[in-house]
N, C-alpha and C. Protein backbone atom coordinates (compact mmCIF):
# COMPACT_ATOMS: atom_id res chain seq x y z
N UNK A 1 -14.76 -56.08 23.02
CA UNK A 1 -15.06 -55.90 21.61
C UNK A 1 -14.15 -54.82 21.04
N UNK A 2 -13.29 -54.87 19.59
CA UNK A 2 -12.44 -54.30 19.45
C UNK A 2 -13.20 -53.59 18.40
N UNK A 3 -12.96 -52.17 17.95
CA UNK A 3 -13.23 -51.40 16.87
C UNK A 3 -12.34 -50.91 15.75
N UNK A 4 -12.67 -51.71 14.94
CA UNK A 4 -11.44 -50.97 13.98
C UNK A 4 -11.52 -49.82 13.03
N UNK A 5 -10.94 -48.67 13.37
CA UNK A 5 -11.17 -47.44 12.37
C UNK A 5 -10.25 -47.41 11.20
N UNK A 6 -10.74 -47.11 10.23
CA UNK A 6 -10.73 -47.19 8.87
C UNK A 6 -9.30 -45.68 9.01
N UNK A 7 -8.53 -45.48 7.75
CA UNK A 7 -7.88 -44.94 7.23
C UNK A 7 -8.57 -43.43 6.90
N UNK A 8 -9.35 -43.79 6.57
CA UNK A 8 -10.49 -42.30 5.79
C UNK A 8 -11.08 -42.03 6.96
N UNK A 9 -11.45 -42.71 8.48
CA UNK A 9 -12.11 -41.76 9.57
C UNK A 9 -11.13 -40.87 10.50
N UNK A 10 -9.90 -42.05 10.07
CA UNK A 10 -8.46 -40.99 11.47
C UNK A 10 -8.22 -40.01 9.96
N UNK A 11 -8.37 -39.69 9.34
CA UNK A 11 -8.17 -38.40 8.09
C UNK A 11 -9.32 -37.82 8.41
N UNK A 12 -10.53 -38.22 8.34
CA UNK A 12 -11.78 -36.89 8.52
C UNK A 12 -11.19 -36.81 9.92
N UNK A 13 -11.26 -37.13 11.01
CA UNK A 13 -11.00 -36.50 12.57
C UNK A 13 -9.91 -35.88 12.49
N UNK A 14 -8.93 -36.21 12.01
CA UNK A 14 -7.68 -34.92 11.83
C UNK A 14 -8.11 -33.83 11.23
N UNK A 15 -8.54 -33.97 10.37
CA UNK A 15 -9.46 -32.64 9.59
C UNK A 15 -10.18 -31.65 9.93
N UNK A 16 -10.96 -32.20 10.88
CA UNK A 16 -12.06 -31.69 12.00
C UNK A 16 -11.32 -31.13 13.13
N UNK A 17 -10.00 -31.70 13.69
CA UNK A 17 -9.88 -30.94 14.61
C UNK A 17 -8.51 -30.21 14.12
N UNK A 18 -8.21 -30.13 13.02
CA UNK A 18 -7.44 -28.73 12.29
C UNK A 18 -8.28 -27.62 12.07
N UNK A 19 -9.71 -28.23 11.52
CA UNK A 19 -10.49 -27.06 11.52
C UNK A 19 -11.11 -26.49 12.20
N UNK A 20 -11.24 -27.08 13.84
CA UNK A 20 -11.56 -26.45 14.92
C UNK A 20 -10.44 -25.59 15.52
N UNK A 21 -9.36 -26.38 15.66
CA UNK A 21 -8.56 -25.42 16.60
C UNK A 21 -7.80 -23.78 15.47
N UNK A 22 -7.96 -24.09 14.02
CA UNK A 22 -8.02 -23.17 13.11
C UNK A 22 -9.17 -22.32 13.62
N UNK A 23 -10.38 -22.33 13.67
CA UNK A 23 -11.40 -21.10 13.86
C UNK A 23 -11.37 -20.80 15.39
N UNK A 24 -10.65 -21.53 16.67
CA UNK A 24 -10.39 -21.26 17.63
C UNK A 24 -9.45 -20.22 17.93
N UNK A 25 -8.08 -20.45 17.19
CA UNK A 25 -6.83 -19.31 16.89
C UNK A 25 -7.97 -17.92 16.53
N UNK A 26 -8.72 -17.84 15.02
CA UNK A 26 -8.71 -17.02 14.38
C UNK A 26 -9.77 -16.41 15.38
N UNK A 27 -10.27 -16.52 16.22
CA UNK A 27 -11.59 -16.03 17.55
C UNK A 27 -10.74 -15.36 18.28
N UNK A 28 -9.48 -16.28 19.22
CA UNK A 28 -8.72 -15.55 19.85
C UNK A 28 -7.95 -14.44 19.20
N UNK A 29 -7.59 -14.32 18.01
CA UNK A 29 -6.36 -13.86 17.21
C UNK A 29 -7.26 -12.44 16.74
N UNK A 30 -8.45 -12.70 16.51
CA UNK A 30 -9.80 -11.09 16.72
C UNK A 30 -9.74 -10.18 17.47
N UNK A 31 -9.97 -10.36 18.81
CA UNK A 31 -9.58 -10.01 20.27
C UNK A 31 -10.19 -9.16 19.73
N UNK A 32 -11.66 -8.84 19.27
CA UNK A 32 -12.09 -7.17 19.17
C UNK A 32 -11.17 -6.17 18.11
N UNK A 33 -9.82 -6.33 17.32
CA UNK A 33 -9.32 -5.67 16.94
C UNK A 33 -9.04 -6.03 15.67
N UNK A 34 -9.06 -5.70 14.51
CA UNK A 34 -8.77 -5.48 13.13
C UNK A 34 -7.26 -6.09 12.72
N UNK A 35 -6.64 -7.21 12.18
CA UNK A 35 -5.75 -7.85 12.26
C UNK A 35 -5.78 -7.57 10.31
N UNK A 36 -4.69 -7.48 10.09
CA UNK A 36 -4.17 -7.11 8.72
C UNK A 36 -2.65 -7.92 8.47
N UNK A 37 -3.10 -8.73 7.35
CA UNK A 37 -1.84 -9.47 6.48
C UNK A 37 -1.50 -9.18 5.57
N UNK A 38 0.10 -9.15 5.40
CA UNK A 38 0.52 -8.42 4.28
C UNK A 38 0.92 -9.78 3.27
N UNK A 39 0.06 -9.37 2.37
CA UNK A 39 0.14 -10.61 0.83
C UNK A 39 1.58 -10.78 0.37
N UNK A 40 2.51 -12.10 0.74
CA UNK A 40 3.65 -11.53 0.33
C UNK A 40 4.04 -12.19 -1.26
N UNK A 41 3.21 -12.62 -1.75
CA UNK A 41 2.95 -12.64 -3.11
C UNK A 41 2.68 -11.24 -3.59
N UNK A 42 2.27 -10.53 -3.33
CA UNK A 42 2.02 -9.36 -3.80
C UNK A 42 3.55 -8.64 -3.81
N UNK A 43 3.80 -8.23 -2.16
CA UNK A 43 5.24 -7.67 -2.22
C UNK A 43 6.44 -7.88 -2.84
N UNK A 44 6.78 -9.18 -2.84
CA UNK A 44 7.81 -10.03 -3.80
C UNK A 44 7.51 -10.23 -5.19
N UNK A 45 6.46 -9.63 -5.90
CA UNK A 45 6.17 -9.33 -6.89
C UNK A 45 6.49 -8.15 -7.46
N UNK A 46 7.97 -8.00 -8.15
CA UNK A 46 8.22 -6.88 -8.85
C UNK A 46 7.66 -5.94 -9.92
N UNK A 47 6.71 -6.76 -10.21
CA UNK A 47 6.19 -6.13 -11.58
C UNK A 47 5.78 -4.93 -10.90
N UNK A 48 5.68 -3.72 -11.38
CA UNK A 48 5.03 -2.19 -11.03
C UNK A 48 3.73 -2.38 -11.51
N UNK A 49 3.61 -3.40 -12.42
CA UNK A 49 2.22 -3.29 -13.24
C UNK A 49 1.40 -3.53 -12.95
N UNK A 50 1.41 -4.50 -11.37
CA UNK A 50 0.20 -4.82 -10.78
C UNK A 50 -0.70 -3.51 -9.95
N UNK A 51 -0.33 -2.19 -9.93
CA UNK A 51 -0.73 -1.17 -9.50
C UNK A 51 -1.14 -1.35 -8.14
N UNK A 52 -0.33 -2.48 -7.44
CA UNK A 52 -0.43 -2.49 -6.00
C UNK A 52 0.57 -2.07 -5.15
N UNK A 53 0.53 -1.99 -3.99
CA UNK A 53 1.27 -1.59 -2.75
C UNK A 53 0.58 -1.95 -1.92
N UNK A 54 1.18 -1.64 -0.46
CA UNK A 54 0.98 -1.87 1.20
C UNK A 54 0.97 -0.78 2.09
N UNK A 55 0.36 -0.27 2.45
CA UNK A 55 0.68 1.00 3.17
C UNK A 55 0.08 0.29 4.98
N UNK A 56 0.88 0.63 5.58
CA UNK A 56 0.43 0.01 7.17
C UNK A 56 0.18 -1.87 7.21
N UNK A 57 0.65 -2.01 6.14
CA UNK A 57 0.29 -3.45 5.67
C UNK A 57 -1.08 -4.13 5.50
N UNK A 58 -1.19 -3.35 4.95
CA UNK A 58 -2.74 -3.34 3.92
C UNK A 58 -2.27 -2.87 2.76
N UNK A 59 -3.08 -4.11 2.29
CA UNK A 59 -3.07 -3.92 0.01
C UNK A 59 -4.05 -3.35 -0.29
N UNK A 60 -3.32 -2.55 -0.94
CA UNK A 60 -4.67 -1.23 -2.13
C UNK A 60 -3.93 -1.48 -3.65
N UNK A 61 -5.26 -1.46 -4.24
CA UNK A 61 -4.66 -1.22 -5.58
C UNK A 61 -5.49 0.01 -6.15
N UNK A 62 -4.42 0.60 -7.16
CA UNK A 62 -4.52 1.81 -7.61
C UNK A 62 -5.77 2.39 -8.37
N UNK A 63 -6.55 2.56 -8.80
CA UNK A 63 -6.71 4.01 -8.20
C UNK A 63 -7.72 3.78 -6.97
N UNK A 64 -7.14 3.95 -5.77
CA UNK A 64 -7.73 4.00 -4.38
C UNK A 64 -8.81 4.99 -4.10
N UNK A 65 -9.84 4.45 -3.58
CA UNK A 65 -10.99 5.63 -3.11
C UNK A 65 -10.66 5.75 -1.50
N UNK A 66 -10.73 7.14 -1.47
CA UNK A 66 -10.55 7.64 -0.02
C UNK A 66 -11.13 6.80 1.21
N UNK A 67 -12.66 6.65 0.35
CA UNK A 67 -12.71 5.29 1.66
C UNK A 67 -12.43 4.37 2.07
N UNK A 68 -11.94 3.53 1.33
CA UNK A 68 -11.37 2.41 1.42
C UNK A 68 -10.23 2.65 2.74
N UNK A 69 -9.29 3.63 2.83
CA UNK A 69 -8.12 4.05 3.78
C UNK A 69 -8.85 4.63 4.58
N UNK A 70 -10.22 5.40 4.44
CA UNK A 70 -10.45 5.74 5.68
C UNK A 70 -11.07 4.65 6.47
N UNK A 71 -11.58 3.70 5.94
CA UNK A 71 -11.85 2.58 6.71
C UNK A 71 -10.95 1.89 7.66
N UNK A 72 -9.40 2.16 7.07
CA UNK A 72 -8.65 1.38 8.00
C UNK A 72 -7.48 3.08 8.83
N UNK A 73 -8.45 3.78 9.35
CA UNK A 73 -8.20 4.58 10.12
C UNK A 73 -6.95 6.00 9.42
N UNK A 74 -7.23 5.89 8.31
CA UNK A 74 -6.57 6.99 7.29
C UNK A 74 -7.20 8.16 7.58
N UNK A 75 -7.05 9.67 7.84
CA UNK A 75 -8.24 10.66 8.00
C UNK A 75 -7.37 11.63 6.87
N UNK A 76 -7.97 12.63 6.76
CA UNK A 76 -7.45 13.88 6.25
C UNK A 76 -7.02 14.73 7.29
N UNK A 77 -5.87 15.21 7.11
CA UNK A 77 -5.35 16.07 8.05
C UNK A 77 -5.87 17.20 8.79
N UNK A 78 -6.06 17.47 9.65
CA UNK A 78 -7.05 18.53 10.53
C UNK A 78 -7.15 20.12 9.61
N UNK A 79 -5.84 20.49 9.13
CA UNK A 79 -5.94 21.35 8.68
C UNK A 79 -6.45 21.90 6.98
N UNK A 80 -6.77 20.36 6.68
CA UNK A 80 -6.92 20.43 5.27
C UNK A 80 -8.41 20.11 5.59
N UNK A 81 -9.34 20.03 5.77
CA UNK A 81 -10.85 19.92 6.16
C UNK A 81 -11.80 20.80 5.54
N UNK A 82 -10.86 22.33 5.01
CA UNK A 82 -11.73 22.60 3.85
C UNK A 82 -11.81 22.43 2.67
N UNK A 83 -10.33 21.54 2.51
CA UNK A 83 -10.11 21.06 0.91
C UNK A 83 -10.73 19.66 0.85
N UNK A 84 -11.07 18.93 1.98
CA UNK A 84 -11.76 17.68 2.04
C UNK A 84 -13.45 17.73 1.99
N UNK A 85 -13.98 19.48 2.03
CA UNK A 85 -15.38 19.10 1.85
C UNK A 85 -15.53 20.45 0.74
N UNK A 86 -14.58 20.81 -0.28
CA UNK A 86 -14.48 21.27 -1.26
C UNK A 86 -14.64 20.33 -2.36
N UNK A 87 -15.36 20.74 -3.82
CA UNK A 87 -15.69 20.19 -5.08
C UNK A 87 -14.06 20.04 -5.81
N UNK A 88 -14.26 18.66 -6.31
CA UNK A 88 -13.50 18.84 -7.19
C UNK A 88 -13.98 18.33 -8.64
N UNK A 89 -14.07 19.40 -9.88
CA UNK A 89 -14.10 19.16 -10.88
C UNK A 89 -13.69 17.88 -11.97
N UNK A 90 -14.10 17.57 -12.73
CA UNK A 90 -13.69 15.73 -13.41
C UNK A 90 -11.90 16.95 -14.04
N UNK A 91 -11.35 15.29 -13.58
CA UNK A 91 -9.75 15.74 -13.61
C UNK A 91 -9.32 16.99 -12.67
N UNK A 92 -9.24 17.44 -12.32
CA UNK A 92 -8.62 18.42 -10.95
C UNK A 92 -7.89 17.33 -10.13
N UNK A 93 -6.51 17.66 -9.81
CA UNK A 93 -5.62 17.58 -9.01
C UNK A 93 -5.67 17.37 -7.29
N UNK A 94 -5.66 17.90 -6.42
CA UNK A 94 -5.23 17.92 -5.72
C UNK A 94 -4.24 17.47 -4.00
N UNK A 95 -3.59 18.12 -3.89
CA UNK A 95 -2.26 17.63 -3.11
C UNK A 95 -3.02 18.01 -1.42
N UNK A 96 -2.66 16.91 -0.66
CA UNK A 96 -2.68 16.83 0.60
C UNK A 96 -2.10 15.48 1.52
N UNK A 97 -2.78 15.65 2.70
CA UNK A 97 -1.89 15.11 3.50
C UNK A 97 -3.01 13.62 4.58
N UNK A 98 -2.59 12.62 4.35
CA UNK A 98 -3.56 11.90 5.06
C UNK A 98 -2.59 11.15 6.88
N UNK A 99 -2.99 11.06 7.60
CA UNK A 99 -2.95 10.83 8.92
C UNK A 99 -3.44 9.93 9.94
N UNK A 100 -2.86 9.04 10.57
CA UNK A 100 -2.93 8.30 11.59
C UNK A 100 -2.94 8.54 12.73
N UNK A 101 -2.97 7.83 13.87
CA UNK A 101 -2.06 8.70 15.30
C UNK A 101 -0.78 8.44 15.02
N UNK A 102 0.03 8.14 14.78
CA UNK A 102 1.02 7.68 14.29
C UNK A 102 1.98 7.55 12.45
N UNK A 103 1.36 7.91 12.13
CA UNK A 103 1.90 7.97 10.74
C UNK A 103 1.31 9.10 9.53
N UNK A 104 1.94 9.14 8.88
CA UNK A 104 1.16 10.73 7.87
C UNK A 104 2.16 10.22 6.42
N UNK A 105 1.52 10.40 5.30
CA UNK A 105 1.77 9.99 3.90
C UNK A 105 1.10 11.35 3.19
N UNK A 106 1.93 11.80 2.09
CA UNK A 106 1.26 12.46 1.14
C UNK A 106 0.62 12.36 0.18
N UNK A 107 -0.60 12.71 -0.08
CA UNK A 107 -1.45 12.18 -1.27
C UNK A 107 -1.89 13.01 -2.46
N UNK A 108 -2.56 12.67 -3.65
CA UNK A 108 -2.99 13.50 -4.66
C UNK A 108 -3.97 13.15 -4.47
N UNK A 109 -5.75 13.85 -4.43
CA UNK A 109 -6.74 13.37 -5.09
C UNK A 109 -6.89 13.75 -6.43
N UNK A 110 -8.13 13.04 -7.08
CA UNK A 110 -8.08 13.17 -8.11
C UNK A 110 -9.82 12.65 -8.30
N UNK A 111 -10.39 13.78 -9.21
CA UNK A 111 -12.34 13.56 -9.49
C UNK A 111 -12.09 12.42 -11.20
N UNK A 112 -12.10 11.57 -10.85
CA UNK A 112 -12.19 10.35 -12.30
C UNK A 112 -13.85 10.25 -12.74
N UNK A 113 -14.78 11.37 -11.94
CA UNK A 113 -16.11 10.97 -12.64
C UNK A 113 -16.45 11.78 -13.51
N UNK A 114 -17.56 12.26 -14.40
CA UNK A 114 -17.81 13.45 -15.34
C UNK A 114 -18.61 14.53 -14.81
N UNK A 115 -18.63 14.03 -12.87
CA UNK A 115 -19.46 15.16 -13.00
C UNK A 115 -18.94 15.95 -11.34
N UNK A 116 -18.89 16.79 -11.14
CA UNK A 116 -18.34 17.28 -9.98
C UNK A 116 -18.68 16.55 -8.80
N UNK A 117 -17.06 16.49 -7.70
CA UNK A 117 -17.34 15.36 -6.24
C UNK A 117 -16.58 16.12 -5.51
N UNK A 118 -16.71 15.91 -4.38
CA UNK A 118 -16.17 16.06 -2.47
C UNK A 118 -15.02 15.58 -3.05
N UNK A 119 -14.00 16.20 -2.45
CA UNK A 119 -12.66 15.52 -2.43
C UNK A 119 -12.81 14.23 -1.47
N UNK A 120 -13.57 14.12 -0.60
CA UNK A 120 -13.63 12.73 0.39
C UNK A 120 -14.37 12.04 -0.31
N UNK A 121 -14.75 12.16 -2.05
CA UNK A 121 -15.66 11.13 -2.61
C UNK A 121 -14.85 10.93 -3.83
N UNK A 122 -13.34 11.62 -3.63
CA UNK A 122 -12.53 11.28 -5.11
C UNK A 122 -11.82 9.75 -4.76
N UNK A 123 -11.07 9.75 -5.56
CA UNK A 123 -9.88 8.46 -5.43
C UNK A 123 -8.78 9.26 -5.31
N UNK A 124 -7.35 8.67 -4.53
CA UNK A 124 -6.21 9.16 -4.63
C UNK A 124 -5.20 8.35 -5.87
N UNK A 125 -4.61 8.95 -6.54
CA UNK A 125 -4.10 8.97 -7.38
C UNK A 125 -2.18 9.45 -6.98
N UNK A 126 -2.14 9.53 -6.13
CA UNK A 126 -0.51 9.24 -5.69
C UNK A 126 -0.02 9.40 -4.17
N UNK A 127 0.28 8.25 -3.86
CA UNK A 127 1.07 8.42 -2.71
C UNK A 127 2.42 8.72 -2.01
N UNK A 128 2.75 9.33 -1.00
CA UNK A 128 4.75 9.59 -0.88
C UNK A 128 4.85 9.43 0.36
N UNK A 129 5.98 8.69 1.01
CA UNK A 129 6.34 8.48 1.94
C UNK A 129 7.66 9.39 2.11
N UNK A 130 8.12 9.61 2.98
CA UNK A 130 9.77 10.73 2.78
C UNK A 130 10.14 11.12 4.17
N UNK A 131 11.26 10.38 4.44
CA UNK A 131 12.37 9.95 5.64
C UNK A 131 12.55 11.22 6.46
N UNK A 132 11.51 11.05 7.64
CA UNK A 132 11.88 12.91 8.39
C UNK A 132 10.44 13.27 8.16
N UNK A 133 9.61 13.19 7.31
CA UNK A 133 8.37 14.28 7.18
C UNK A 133 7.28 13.25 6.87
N UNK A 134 7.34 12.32 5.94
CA UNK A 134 5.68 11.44 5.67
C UNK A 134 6.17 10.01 6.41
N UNK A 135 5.94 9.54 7.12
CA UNK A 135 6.30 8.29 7.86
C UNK A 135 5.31 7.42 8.03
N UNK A 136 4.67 7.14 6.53
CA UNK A 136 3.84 6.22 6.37
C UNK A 136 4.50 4.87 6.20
N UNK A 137 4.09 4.04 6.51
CA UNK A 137 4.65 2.41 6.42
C UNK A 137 4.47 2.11 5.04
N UNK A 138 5.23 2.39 4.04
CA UNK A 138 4.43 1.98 2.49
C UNK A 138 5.81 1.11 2.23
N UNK A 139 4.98 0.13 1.41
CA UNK A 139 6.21 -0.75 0.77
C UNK A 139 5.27 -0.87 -0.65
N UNK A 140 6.39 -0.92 -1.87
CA UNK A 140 6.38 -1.05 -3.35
C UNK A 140 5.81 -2.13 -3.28
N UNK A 141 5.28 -2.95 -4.55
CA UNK A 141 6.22 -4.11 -4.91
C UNK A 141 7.52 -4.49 -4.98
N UNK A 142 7.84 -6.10 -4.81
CA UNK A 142 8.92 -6.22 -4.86
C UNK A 142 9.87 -5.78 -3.39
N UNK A 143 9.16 -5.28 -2.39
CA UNK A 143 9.26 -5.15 -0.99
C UNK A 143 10.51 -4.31 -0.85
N UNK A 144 10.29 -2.81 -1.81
CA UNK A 144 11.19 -1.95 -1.54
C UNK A 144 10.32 -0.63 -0.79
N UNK A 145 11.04 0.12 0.37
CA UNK A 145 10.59 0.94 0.89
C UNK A 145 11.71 2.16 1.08
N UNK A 146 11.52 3.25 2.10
CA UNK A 146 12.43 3.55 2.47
C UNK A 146 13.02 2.81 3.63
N UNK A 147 14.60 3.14 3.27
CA UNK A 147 15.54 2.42 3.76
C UNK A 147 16.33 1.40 2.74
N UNK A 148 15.26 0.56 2.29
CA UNK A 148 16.18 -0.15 1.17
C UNK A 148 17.11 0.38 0.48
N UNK A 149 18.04 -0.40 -0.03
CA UNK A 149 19.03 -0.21 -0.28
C UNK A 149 18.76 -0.31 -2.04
N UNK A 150 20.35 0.71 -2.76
CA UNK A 150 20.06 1.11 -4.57
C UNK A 150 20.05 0.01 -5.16
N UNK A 151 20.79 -1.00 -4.41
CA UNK A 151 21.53 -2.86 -5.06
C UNK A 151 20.45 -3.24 -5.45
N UNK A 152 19.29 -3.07 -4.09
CA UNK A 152 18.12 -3.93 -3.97
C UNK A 152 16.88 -3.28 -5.11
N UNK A 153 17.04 -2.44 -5.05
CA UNK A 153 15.68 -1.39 -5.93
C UNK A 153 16.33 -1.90 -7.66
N UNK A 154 17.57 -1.81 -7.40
CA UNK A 154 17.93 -2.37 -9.23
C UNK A 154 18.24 -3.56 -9.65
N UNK A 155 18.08 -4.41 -8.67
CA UNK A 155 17.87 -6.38 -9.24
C UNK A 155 16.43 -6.51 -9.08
N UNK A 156 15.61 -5.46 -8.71
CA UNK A 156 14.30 -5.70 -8.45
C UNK A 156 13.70 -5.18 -9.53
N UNK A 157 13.82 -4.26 -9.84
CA UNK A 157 12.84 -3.64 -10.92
C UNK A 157 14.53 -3.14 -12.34
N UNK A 158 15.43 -3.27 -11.88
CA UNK A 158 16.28 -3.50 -13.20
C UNK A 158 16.77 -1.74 -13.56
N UNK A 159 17.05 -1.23 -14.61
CA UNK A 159 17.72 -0.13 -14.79
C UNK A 159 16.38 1.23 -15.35
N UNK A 160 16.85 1.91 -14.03
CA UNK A 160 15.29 3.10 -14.07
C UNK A 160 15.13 3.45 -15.63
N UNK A 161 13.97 4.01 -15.91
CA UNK A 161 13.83 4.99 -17.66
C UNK A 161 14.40 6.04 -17.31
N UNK A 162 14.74 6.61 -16.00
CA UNK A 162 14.87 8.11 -16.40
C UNK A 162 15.77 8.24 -14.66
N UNK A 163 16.81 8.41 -14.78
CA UNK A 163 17.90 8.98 -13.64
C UNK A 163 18.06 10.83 -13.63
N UNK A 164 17.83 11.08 -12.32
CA UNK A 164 18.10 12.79 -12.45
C UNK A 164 19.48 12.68 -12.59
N UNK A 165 20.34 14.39 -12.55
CA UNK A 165 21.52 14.85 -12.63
C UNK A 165 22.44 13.54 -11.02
N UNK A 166 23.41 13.67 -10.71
CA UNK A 166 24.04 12.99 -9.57
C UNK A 166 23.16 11.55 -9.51
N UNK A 167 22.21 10.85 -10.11
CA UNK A 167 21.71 9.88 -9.58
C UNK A 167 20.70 9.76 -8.17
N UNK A 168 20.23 10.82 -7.63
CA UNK A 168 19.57 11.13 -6.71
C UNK A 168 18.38 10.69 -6.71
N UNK A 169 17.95 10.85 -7.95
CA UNK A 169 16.35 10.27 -8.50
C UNK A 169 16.48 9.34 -9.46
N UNK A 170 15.51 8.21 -9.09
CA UNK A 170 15.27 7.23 -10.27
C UNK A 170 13.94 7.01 -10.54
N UNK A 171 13.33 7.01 -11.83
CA UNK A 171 12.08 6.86 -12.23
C UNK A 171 12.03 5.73 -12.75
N UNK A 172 10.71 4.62 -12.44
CA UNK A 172 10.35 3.78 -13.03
C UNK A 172 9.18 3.91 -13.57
N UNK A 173 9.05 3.37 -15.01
CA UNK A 173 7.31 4.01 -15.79
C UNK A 173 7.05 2.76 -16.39
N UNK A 174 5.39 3.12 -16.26
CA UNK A 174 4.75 1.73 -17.11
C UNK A 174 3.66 2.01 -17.65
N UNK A 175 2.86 1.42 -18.27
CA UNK A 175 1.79 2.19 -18.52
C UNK A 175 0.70 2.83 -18.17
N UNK A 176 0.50 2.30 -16.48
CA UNK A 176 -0.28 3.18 -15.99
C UNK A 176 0.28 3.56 -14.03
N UNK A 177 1.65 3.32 -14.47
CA UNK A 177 2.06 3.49 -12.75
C UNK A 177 3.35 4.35 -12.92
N UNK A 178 3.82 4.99 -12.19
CA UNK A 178 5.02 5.52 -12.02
C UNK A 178 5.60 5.66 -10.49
N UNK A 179 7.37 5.01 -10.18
CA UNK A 179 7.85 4.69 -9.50
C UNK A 179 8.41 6.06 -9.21
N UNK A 180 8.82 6.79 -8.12
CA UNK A 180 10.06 7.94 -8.11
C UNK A 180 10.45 7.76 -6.77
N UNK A 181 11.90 7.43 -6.24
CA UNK A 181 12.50 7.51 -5.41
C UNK A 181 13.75 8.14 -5.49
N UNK A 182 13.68 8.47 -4.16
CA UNK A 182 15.16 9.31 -3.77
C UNK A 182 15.97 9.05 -3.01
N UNK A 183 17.40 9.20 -3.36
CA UNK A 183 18.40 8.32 -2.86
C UNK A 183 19.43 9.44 -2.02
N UNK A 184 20.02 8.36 -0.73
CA UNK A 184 20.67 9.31 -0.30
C UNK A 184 21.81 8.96 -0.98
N UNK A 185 22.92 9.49 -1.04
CA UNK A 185 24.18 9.31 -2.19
C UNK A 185 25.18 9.15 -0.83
N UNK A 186 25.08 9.25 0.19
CA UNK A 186 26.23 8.80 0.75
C UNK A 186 26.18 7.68 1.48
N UNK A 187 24.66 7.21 1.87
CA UNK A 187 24.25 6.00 2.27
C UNK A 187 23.85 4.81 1.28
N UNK A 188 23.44 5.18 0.21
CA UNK A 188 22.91 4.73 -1.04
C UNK A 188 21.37 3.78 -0.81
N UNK A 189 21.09 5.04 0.11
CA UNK A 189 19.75 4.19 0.77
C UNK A 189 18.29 4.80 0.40
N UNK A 190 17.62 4.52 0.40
CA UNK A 190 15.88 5.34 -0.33
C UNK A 190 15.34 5.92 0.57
N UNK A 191 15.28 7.29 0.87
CA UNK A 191 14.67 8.20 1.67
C UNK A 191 13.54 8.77 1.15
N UNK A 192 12.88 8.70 -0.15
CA UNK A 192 11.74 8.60 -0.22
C UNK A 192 11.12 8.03 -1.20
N UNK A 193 9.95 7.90 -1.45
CA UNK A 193 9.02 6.74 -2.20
C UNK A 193 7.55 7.36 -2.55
N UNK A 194 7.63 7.23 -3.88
CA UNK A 194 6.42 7.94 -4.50
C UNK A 194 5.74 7.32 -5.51
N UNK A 195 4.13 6.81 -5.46
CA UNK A 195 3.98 6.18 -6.38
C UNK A 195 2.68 6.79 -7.05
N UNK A 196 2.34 6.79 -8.26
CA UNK A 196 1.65 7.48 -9.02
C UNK A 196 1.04 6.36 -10.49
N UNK A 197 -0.63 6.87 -10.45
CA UNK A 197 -1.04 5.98 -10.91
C UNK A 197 -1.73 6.94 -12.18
N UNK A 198 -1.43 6.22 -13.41
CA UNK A 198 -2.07 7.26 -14.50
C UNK A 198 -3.46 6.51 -14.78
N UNK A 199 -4.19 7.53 -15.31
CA UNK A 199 -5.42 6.74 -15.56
C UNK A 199 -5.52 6.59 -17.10
């Protein structure tokens, strides 16, 4: 006795076993450990305006709460621990340093509520990476970091608002983000990366 399967059952069984050996990968591909994809719609997206970035290849968008990074293993630096369980006033500043086993970025917090918070209960409000001293994995939009090259930073985001003296610094502004990198002039390469979010 012969069985004949229909067109629409060899399509549901292909289906079924894409979607098995799909949640099979993603079981093995867990292994107990925290697996992070970097959106590359996001990165190849030049606009500054989306107030996103990648840091360790994880997307944050701006204005970031401390927890969020401390969730994915961000701490405050050992030595800054009394400025991390110090008040900060609505609008107050402040500059420090966040840390990995492996990587360290500079940050601003910043109190956006009306009524006094923990610096570990503010949002950060700017991040810097810088070739030699913050060796955080951060990439822009538009998938410029340090190292990239000046060619690449200016077909990407186009001609800065504001160049320092020698061309060393280029600023990009928008209405609520600001770009600042620094160039080495004999490599013409980006040694550091700073991004800043206005509220």
């Amino acid at each position: 006795m012969r069985y004949r399967i229909s067109m629409k059952t060899i399509i549901s069984i292909f289906i079924t076993i894409l979607c098995i050996i799909a949640l099979v990968v993603g079981i093995i591909g867990c292994n107990g450990e925290q697996a992070y994809v970097v959106e590359e719609d996001i990165l190849n997206n030049p606009t500054i305006d989306s107030l996103m970035f990648s840091l360790d290849g994880v997307i944050y968008t701006f204005p970031v709460h401390f927890s969020d990074l401390e969730a994915n293993s961000w701490v405050l630096h050992d030595s800054d621990d009394n400025f991390a369980n110090s008040t900060l006033e609505p609008d107050d500043v402040v500059p420090l340093k966040l840390i990995t086993d492996t990587q360290t970025v500079g940050v601003e917090f910043t109190n956006l509520s009306d009524k006094a918070l923990l610096v570990r209960e503010s949002y950060i409000i700017s991040i810097s990476a810088l070739d030699g001293k913050y060796n955080g994995k951060m990439v822009l939009p538009g998938n410029i970091m340090i190292g990239s090259d000046v060619e690449d930073v200016l077909s990407t985001y186009g001609t800065p608002d504001y160049i320092s003296d020698g061309m060393s610094l280029l600023f990009y502004d928008s209405d609520h983000f600001l770009i600042q990198l620094m160039i080495d002039l004999e490599t013409n390469k980006i040694t550091m990366t700073n991004i800043r979010y206005w509220s």
